[in-house]
N, C-alpha and C. Protein backbone atom coordinates (compact mmCIF):
# COMPACT_ATOMS: atom_id res chain seq x y z
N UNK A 1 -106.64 -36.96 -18.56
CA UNK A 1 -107.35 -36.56 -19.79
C UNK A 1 -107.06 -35.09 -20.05
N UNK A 2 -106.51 -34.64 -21.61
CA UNK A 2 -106.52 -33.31 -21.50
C UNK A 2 -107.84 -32.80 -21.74
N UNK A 3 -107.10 -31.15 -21.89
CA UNK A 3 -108.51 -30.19 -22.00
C UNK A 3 -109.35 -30.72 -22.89
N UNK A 4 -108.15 -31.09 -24.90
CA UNK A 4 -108.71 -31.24 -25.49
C UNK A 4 -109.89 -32.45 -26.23
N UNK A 5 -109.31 -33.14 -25.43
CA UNK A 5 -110.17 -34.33 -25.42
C UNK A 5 -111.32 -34.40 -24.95
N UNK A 6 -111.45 -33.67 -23.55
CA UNK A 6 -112.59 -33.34 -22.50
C UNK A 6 -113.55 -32.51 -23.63
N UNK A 7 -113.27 -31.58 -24.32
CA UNK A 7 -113.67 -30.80 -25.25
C UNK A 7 -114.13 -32.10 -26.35
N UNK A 8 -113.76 -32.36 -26.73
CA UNK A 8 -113.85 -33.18 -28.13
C UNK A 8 -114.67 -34.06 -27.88
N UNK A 9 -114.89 -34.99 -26.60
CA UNK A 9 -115.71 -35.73 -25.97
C UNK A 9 -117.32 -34.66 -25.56
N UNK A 10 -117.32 -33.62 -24.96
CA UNK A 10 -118.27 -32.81 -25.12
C UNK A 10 -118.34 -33.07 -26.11
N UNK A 11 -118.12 -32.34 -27.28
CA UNK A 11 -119.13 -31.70 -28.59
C UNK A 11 -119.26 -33.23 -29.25
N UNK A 12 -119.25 -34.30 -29.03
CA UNK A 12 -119.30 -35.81 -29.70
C UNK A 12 -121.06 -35.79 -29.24
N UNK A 13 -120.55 -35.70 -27.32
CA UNK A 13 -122.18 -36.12 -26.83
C UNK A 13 -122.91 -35.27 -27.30
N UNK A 14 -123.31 -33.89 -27.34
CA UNK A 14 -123.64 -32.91 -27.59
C UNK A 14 -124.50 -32.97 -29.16
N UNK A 15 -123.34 -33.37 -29.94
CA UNK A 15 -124.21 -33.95 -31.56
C UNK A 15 -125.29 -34.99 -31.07
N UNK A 16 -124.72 -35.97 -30.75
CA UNK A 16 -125.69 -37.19 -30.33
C UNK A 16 -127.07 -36.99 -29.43
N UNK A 17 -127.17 -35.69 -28.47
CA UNK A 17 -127.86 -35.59 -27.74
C UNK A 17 -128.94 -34.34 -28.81
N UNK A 18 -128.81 -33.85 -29.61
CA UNK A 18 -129.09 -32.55 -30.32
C UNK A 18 -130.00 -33.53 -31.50
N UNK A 19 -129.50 -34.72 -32.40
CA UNK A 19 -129.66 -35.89 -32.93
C UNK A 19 -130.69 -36.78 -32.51
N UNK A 20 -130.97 -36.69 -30.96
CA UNK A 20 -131.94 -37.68 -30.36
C UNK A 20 -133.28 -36.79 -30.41
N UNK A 21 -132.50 -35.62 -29.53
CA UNK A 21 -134.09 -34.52 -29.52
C UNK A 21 -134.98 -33.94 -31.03
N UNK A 22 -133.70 -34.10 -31.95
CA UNK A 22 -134.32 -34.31 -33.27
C UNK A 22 -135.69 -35.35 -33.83
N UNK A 23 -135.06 -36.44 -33.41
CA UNK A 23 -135.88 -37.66 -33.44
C UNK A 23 -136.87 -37.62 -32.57
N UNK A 24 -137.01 -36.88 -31.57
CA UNK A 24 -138.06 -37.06 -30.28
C UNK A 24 -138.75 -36.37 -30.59
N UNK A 25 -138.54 -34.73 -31.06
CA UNK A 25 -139.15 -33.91 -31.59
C UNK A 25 -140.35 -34.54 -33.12
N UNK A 26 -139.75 -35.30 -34.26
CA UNK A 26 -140.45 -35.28 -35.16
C UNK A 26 -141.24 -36.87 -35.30
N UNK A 27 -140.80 -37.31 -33.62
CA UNK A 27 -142.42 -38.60 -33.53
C UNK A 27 -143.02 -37.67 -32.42
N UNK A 28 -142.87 -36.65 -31.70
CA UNK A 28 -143.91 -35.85 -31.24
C UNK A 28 -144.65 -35.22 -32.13
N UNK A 29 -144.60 -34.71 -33.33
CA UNK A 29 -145.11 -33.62 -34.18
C UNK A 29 -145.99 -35.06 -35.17
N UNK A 30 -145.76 -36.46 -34.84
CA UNK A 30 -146.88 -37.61 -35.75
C UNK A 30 -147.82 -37.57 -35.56
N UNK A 31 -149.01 -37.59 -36.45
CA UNK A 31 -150.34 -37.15 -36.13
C UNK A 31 -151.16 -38.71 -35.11
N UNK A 32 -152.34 -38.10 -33.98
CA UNK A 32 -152.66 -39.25 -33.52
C UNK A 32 -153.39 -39.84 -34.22
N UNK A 33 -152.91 -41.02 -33.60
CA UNK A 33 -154.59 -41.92 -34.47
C UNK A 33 -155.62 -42.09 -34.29
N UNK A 34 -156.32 -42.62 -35.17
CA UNK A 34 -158.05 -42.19 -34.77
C UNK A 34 -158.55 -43.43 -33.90
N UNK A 35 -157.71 -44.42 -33.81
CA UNK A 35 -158.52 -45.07 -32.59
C UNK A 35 -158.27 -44.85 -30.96
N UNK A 36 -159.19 -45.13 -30.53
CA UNK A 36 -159.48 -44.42 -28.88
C UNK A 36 -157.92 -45.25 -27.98
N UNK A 37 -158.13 -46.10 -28.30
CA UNK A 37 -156.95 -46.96 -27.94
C UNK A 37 -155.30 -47.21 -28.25
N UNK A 38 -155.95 -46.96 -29.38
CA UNK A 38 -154.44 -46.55 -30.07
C UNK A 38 -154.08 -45.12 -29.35
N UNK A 39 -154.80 -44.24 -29.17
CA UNK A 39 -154.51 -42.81 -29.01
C UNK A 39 -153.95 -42.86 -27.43
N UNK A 40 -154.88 -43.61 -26.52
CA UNK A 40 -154.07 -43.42 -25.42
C UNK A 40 -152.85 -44.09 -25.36
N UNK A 41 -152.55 -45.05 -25.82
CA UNK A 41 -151.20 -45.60 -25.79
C UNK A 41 -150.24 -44.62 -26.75
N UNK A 42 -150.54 -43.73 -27.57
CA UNK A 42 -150.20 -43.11 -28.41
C UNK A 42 -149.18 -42.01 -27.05
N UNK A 43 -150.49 -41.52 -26.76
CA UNK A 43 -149.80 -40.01 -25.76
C UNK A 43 -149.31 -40.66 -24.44
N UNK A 44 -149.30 -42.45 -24.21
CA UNK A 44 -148.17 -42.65 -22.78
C UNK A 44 -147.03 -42.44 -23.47
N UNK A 45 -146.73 -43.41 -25.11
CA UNK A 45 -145.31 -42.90 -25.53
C UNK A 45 -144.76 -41.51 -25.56
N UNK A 46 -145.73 -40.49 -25.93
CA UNK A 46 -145.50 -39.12 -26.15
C UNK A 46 -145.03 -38.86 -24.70
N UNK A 47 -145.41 -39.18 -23.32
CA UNK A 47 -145.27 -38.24 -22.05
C UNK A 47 -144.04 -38.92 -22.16
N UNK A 48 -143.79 -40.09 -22.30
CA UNK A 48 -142.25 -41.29 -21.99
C UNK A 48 -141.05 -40.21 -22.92
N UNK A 49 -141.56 -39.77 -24.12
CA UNK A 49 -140.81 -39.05 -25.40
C UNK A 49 -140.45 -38.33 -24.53
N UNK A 50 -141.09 -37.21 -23.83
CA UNK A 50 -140.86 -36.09 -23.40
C UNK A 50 -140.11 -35.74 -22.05
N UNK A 51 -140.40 -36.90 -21.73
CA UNK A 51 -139.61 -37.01 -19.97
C UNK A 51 -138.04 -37.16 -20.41
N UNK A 52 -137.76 -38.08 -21.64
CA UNK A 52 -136.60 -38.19 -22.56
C UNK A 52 -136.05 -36.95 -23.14
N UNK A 53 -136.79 -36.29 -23.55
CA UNK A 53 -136.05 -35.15 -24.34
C UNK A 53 -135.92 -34.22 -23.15
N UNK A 54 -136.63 -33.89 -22.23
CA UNK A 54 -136.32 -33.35 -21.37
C UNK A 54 -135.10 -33.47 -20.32
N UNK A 55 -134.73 -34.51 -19.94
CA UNK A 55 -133.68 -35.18 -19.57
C UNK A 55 -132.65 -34.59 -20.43
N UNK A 56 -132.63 -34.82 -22.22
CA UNK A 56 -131.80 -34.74 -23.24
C UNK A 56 -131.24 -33.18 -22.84
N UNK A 57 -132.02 -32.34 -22.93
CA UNK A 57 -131.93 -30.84 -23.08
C UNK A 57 -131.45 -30.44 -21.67
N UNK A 58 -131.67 -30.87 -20.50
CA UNK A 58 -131.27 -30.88 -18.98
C UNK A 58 -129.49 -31.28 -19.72
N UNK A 59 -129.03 -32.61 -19.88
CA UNK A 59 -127.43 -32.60 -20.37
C UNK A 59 -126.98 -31.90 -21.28
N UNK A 60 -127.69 -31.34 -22.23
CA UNK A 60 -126.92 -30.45 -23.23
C UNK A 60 -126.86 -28.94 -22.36
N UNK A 61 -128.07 -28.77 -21.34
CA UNK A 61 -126.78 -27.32 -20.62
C UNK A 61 -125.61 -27.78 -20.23
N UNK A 62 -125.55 -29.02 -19.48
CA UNK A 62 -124.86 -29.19 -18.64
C UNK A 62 -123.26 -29.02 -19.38
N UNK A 63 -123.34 -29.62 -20.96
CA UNK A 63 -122.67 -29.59 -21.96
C UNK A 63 -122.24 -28.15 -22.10
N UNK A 64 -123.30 -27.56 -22.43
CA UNK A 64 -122.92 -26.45 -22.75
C UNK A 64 -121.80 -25.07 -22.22
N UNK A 65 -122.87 -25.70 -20.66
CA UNK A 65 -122.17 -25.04 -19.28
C UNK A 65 -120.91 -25.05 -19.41
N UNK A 66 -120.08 -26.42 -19.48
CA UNK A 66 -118.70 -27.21 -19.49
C UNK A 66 -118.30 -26.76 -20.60
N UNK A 67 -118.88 -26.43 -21.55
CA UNK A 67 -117.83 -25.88 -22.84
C UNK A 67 -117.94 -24.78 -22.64
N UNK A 68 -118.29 -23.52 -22.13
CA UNK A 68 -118.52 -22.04 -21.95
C UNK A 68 -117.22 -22.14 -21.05
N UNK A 69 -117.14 -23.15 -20.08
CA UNK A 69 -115.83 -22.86 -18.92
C UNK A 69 -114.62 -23.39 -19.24
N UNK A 70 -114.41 -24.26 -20.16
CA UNK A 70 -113.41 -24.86 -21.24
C UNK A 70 -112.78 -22.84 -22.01
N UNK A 71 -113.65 -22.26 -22.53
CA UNK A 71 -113.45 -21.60 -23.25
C UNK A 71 -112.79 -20.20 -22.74
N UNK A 72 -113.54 -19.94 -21.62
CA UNK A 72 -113.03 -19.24 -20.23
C UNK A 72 -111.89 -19.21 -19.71
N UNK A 73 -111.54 -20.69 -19.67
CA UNK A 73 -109.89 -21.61 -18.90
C UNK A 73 -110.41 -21.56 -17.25
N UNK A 74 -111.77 -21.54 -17.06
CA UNK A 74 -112.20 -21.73 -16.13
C UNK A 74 -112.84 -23.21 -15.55
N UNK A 75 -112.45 -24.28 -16.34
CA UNK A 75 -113.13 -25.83 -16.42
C UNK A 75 -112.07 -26.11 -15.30
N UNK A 76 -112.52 -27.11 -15.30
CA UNK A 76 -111.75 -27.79 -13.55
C UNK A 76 -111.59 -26.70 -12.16
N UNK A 77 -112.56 -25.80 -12.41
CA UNK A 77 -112.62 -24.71 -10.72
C UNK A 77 -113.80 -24.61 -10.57
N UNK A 78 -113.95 -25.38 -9.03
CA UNK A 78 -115.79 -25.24 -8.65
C UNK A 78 -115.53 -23.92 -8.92
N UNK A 79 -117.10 -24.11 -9.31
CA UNK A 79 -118.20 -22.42 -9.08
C UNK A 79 -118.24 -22.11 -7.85
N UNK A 80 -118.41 -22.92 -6.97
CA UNK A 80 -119.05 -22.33 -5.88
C UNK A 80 -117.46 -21.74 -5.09
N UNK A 81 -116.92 -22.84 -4.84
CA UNK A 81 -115.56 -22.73 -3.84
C UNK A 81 -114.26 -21.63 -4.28
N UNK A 82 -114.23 -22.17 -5.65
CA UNK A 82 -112.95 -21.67 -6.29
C UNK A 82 -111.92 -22.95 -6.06
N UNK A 83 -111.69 -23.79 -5.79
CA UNK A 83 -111.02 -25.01 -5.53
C UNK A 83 -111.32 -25.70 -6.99
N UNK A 84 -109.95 -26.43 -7.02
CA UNK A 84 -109.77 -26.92 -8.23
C UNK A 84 -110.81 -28.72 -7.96
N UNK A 85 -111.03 -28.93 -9.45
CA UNK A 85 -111.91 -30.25 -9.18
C UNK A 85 -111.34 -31.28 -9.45
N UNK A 86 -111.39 -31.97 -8.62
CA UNK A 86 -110.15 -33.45 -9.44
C UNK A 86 -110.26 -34.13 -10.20
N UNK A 87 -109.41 -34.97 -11.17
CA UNK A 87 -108.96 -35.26 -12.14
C UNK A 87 -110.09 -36.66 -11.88
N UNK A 88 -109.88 -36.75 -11.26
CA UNK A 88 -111.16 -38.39 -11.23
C UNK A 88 -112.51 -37.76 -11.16
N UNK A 89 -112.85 -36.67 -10.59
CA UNK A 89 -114.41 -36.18 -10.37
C UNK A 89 -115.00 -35.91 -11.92
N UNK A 90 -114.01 -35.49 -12.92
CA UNK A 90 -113.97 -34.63 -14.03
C UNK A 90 -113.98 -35.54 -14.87
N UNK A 91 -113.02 -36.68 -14.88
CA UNK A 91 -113.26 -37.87 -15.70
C UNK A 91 -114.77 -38.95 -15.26
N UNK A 92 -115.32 -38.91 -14.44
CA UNK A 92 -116.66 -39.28 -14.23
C UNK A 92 -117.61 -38.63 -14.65
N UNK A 93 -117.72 -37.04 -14.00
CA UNK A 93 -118.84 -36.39 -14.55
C UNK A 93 -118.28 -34.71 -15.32
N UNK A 94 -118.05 -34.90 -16.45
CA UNK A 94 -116.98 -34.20 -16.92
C UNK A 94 -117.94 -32.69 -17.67
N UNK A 95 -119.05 -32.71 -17.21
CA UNK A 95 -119.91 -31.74 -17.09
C UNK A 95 -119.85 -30.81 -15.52
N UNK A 96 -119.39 -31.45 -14.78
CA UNK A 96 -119.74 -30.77 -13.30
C UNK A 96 -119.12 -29.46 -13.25
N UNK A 97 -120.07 -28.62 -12.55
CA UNK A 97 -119.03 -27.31 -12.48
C UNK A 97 -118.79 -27.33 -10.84
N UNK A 98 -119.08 -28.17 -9.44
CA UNK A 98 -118.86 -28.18 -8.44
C UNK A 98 -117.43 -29.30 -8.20
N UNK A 99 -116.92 -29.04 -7.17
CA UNK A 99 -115.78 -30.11 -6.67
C UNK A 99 -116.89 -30.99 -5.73
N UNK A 100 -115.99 -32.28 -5.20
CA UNK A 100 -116.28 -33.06 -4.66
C UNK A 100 -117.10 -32.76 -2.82
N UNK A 101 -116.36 -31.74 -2.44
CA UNK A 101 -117.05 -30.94 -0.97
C UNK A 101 -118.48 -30.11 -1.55
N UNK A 102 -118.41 -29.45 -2.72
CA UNK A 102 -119.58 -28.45 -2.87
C UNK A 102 -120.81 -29.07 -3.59
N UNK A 103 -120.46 -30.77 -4.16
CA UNK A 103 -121.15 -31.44 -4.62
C UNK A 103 -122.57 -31.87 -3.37
């Protein structure tokens, strides 16, 4: 896979993930309802929303991270080691900034 694809595939998920927290964001901001029952089932979806968008915003660093080191010409070199990351580690988790030993 080249750089640019790896790139192009980032900023795809990145919309989609920016798109969801959109949506998560404006059924968090729905007003509750006035029944007692309705309301608690109301705020389990809201904690479920939030464990979601949280998750969401956890991959868009990870995104972000990976496009900052794309931009660098520093993508495919652990952080930690300096060793290059392999071509299969990168096509699996194509956010990682560790190699397969520092993982």
């Amino acid at each position: 896979m080249d750089l640019n694809d790896t790139k192009e595939l980032l900023l795809k998920r990145r919309t989609e993930l920016t798109g969801d927290l959109a949506k998560i964001e404006d059924s968090l901001d729905d007003p509750m309802p006035k029944d007692w029952e309705d309301r608690a089932s109301e705020r389990q979806g809201d904690e479920v929303l939030e464990a979601l968008g949280n998750a969401d915003l956890d991959e868009l660093r990870r995104i972000d991270a990976a496009l900052s080191r794309i931009e660098k010409g520093t993508y495919g070199i652990c952080v930690k080691c300096g060793d290059p990351i392999s071509e299969e580690r990168l096509q699996a988790v194509p956010t990682t900034p560790l190699c397969r030993n520092c993982a």
